[in-house]
N, C-alpha and C. Protein backbone atom coordinates (compact mmCIF):
# COMPACT_ATOMS: atom_id res chain seq x y z
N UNK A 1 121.06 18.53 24.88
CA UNK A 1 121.44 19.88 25.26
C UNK A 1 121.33 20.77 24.03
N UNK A 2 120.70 21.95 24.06
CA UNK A 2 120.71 23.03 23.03
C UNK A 2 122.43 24.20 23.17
N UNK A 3 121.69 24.87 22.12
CA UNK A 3 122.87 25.87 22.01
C UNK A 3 122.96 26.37 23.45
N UNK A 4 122.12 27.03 24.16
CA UNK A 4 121.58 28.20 24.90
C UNK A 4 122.07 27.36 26.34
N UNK A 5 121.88 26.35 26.10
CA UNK A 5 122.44 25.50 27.46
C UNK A 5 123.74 25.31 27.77
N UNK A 6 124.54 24.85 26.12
CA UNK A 6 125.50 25.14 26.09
C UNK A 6 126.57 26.06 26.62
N UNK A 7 125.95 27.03 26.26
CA UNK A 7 126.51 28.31 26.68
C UNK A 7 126.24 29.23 28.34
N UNK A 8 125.35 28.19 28.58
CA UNK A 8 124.61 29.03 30.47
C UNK A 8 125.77 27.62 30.68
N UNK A 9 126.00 26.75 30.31
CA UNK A 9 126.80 25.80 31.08
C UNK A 9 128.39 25.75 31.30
N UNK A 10 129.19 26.35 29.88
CA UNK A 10 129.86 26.98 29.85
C UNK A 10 130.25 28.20 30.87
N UNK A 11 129.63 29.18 31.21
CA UNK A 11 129.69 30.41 31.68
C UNK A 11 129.78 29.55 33.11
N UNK A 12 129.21 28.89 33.47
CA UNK A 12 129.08 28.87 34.99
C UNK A 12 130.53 27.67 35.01
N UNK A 13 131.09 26.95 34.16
CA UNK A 13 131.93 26.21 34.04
C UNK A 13 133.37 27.10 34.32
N UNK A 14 133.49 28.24 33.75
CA UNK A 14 134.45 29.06 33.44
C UNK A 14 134.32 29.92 34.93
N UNK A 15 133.32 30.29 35.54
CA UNK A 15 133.04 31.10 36.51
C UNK A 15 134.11 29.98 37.50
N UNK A 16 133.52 28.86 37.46
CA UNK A 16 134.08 27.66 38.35
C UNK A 16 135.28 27.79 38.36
N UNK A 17 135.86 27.61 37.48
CA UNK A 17 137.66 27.59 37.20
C UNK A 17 138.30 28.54 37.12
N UNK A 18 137.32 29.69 37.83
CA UNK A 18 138.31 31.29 37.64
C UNK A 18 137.81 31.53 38.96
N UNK A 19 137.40 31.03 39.75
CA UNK A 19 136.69 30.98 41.39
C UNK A 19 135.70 32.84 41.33
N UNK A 20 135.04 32.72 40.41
CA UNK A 20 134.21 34.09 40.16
C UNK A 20 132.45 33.06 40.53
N UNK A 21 132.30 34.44 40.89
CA UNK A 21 130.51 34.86 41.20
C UNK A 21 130.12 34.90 40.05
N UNK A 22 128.34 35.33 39.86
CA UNK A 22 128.31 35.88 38.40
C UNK A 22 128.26 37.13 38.37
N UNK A 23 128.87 38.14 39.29
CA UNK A 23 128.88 39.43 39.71
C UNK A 23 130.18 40.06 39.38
N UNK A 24 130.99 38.89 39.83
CA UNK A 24 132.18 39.15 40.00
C UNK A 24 132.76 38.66 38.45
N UNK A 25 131.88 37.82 37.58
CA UNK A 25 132.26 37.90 36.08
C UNK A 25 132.04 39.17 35.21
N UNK A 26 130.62 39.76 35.90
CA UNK A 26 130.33 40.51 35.33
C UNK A 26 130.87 41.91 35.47
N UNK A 27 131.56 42.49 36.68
CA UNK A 27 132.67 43.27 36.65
C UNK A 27 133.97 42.71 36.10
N UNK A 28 134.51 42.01 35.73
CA UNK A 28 135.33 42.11 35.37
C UNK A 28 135.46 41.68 33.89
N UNK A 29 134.14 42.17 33.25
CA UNK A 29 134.19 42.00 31.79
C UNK A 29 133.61 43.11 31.70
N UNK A 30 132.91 43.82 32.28
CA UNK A 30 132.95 45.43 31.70
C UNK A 30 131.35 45.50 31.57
N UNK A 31 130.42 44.08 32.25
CA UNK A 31 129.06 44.08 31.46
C UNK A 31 128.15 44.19 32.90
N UNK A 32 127.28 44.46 32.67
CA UNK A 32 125.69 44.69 33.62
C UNK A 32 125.50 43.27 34.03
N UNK A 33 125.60 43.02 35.52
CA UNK A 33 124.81 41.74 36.16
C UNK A 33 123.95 41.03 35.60
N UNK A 34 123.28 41.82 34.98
CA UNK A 34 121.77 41.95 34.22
C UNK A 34 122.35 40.87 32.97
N UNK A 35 122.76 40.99 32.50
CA UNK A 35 123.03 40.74 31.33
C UNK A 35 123.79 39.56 31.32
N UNK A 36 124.41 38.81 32.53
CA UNK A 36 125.04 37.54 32.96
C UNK A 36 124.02 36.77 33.20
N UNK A 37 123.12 37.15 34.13
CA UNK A 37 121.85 36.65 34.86
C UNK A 37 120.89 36.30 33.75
N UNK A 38 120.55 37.06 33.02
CA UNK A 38 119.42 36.78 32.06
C UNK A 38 119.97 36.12 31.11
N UNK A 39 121.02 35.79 30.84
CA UNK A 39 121.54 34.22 30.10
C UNK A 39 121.60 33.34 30.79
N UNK A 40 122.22 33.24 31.95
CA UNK A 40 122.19 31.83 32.51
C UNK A 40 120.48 31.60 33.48
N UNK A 41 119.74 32.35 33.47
CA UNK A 41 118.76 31.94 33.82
C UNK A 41 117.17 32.15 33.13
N UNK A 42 117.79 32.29 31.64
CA UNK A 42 116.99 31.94 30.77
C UNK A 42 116.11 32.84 30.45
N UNK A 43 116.35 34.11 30.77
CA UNK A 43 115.66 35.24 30.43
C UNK A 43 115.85 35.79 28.79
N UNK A 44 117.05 35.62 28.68
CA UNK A 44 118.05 36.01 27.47
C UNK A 44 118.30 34.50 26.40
N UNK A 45 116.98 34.16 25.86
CA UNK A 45 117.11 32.85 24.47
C UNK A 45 117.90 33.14 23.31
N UNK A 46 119.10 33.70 23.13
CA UNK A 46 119.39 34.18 22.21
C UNK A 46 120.81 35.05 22.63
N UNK A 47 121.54 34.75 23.19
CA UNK A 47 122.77 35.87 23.40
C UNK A 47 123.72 36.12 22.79
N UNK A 48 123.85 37.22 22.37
CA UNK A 48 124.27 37.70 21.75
C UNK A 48 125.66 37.31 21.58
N UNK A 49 126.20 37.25 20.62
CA UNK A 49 127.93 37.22 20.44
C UNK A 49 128.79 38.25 20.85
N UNK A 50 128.44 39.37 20.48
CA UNK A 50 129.01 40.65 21.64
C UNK A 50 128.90 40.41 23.04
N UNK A 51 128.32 39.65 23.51
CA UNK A 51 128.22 39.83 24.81
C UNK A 51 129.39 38.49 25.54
N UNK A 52 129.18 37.52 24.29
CA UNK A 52 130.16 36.31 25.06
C UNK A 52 131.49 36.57 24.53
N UNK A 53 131.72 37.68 23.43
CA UNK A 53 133.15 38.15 23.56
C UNK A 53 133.64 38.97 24.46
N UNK A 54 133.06 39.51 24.79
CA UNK A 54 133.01 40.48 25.85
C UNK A 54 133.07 39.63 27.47
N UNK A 55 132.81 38.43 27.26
CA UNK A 55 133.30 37.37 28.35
C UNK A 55 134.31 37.18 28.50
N UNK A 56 134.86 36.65 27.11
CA UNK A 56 135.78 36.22 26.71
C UNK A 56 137.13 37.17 27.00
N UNK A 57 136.70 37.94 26.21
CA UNK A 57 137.50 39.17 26.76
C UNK A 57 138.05 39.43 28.08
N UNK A 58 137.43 39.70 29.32
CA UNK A 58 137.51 39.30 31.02
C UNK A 58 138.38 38.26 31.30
N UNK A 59 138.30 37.29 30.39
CA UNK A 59 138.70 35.97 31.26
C UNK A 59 139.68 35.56 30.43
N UNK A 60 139.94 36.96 28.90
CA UNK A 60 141.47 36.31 28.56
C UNK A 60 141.39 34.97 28.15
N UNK A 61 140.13 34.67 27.07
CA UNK A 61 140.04 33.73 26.36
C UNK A 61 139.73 33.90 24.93
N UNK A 62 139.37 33.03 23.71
CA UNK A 62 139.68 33.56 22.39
C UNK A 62 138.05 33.20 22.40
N UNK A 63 137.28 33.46 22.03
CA UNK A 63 135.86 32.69 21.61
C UNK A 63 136.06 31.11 20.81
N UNK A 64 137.31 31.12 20.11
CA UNK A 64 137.72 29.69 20.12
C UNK A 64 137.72 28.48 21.23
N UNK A 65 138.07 29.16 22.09
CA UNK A 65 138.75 28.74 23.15
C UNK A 65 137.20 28.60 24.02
N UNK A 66 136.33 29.35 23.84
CA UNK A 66 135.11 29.45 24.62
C UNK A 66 134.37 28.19 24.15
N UNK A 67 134.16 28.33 23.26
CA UNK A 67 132.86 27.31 22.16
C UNK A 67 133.70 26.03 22.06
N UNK A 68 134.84 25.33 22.32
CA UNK A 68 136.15 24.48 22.10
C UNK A 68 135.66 23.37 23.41
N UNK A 69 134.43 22.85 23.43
CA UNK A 69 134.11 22.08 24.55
C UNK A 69 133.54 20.92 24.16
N UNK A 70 133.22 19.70 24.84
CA UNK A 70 132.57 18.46 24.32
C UNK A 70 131.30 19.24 24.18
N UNK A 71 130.42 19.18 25.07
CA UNK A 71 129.34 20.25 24.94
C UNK A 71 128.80 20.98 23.50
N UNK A 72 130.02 21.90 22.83
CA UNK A 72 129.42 22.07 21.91
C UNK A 72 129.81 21.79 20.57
N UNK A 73 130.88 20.70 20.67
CA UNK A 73 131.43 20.08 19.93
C UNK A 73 130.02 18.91 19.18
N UNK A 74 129.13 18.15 20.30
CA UNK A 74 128.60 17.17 20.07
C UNK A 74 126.92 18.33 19.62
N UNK A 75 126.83 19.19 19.71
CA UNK A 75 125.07 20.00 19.31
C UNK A 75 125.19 19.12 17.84
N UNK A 76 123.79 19.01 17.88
CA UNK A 76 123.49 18.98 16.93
C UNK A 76 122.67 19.93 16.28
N UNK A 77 122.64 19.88 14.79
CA UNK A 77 122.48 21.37 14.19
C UNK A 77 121.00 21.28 14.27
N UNK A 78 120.71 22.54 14.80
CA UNK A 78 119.50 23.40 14.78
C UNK A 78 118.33 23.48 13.97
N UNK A 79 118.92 23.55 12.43
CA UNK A 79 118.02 23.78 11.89
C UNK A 79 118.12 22.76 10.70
N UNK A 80 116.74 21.67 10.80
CA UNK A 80 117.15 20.19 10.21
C UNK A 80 116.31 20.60 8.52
């Protein structure tokens, strides 16, 4: 698993346990559909950290608390 997976896997993990759409994440973090969608479906290789605080934010989590998963506990680093 990469970073980028990490994080589309996450989002839909959190969507799960907060019984949200990705519509319904994305109103209630203040952000464009657009901009949920094109991360978790791979439009968006690269997302931004503003944007997953800004998740975070919605769902009343710390970005600690976001990235704080086996998932991305076990990445291995990127750049060898």
């Amino acid at each position: 698993m990469n970073t980028v997976d990490a994080i589309k896997s996450r989002i839909l993990q959190l969507c799960g346990q907060n019984d949200l759409t990705i519509n319904g994440l994305a109103d209630l973090c203040g952000i464009p559909p657009s901009s949920v969608k094109n991360i978790l479906y791979g439009k968006s290789m690269n997302p931004k950290i503003a944007t997953i605080k800004m998740i975070c934010d919605g769902l009343g989590i710390t970005l600690s608390q976001f990235f704080d998963t086996p998932e991305f506990n076990s990445l291995e680093q990127d750049i060898q």
